[in-house]
Protein backbone atom coordinates (compact mmCIF):
# COMPACT_ATOMS: atom_id res chain seq x y z
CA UNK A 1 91.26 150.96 -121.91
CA UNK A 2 89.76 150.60 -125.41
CA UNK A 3 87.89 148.26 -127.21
CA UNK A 4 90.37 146.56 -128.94
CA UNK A 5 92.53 146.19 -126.36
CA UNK A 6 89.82 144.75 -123.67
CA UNK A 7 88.74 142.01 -126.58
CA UNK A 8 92.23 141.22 -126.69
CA UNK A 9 91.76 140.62 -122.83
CA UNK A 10 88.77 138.44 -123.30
CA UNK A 11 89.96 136.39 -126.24
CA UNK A 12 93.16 135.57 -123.97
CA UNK A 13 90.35 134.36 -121.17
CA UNK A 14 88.14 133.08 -123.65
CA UNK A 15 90.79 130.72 -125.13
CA UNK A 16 92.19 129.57 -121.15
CA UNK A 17 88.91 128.37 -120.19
CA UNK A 18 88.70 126.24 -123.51
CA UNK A 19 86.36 127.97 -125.55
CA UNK A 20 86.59 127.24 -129.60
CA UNK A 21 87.58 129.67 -132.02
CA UNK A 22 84.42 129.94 -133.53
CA UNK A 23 82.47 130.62 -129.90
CA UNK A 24 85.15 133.68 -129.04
CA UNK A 25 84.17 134.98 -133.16
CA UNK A 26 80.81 135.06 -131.68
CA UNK A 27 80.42 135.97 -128.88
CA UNK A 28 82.78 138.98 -129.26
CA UNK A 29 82.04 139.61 -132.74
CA UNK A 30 85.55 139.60 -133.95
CA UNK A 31 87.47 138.33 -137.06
CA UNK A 32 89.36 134.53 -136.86
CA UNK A 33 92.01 135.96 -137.98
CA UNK A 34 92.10 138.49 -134.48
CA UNK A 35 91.97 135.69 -132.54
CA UNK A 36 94.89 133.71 -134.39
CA UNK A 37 96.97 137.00 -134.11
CA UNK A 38 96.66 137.66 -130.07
CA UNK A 39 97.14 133.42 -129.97
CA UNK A 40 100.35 133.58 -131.61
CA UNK A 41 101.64 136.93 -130.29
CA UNK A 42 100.50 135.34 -126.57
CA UNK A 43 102.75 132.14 -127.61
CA UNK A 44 105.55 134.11 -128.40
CA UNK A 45 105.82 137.23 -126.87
CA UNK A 46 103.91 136.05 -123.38
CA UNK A 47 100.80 137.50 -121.70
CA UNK A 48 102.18 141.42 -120.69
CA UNK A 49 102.77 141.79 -124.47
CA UNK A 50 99.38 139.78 -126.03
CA UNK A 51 96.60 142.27 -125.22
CA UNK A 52 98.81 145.44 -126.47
CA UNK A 53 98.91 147.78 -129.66
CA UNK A 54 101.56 146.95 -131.71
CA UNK A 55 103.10 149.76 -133.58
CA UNK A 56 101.33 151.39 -136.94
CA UNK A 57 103.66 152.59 -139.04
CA UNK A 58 103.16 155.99 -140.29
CA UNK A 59 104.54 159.11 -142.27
CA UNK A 60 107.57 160.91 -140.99
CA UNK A 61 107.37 164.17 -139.59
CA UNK A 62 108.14 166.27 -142.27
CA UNK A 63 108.66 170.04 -140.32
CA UNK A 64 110.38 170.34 -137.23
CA UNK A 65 109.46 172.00 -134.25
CA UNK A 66 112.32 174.50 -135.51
CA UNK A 67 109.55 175.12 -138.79
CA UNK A 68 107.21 175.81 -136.83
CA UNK A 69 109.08 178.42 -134.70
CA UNK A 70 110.15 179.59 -137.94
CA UNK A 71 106.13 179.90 -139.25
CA UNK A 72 104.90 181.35 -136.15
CA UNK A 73 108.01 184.23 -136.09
CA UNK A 74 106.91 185.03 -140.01
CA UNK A 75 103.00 185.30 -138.45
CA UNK A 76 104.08 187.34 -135.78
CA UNK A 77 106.22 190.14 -137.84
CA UNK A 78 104.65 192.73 -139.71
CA UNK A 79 102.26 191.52 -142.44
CA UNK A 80 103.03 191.79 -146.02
CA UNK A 81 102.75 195.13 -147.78
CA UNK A 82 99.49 196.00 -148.60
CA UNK A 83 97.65 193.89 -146.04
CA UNK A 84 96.09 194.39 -142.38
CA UNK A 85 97.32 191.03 -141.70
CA UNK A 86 98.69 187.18 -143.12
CA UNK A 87 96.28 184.93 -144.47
CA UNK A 88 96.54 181.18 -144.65
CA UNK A 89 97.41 181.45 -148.39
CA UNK A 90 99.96 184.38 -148.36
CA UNK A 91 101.32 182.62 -145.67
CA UNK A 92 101.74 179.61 -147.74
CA UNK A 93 103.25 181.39 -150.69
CA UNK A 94 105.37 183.33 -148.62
CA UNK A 95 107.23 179.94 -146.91
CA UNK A 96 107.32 177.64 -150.32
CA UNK A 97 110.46 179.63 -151.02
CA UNK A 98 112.47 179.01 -147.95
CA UNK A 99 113.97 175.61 -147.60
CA UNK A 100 112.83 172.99 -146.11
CA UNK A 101 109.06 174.40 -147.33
CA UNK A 102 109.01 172.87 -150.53
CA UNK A 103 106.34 170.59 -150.54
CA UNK A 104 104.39 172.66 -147.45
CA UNK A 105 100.27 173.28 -148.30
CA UNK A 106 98.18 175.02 -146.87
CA UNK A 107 96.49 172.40 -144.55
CA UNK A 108 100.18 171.62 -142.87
CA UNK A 109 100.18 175.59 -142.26
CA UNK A 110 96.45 175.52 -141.12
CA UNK A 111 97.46 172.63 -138.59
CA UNK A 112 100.96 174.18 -137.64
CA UNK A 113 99.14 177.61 -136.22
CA UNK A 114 96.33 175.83 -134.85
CA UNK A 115 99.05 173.87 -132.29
C-alpha cells in the first residue's frame, strides 16, 4: 500500500471519529482540499471506492507491440553496409522512413530495445 492511499485510509477514520478538517491537515500533513476530495468521493462513490487511485490520464501508446517486433527484426538482420553493427542513431534514421515511424526519436528506440 502507498502513501497516498493509506492517508486516504486515515482521513476516512479521521473524519468517523469526528475529527475537524483542520486536525486531519495536521496531523497528516495533507492539503484541505485532499480531504474534501476523499469526503466527497466517500459520499458518492461509498467506502471500497474512497481510499483508491483514480485514473491519470496519459499519452497514447504511440508504437505497437507489432513496432517493436518490427525494430527488434531490423536490429537483428545484418547491419548496414559499412558497419560492425546498428547504433541507436542509424537505427533511428533507418525506421523514420517506414510508416508508422514518423515522429519516432531516438529515446522511444533507446526504450523499445531496452524492453
Amino acid at each position: 500500500m502507498n502513501l497516498r492511499k493509506y492517508n486516504r485510509i486515515n482521513i476516512l477514520l479521521l473524519l468517523n471519529k469526528g475529527k475537524k478538517n483542520a486536525e486531519i491537515e495536521d496531523f497528516l500533513d495533507v492539503a484541505r482540499i485532499t480531504i474534501w476530495r476523499i469526503k466527497k468521493r466517500y459520499q458518492e462513490q461509498g467506502i471500497e471506492k474512497a481510499p483508491e487511485e483514480e485514473a491519470r490520464p496519459g499519452q497514447p501508446v504511440k508504437y505497437t507491440v507489432g513496432h517493436e517486433t518490427e525494430l527488434a527484426a531490423l536490429v537483428c538482420g545484418p547491419s548496414p553496409e559499412g558497419r560492425k553493427r546498428w547504433t541507436i542513431r542509424l537505427l533511428t534514421e533507418e525506421v523514420k522512413g517506414k510508416p508508422g515511424f514518423e515522429t519516432v526519436n531516438r529515446e522511444t528506440i533507446r526504450l523499445a530495445l531496452k524492453k
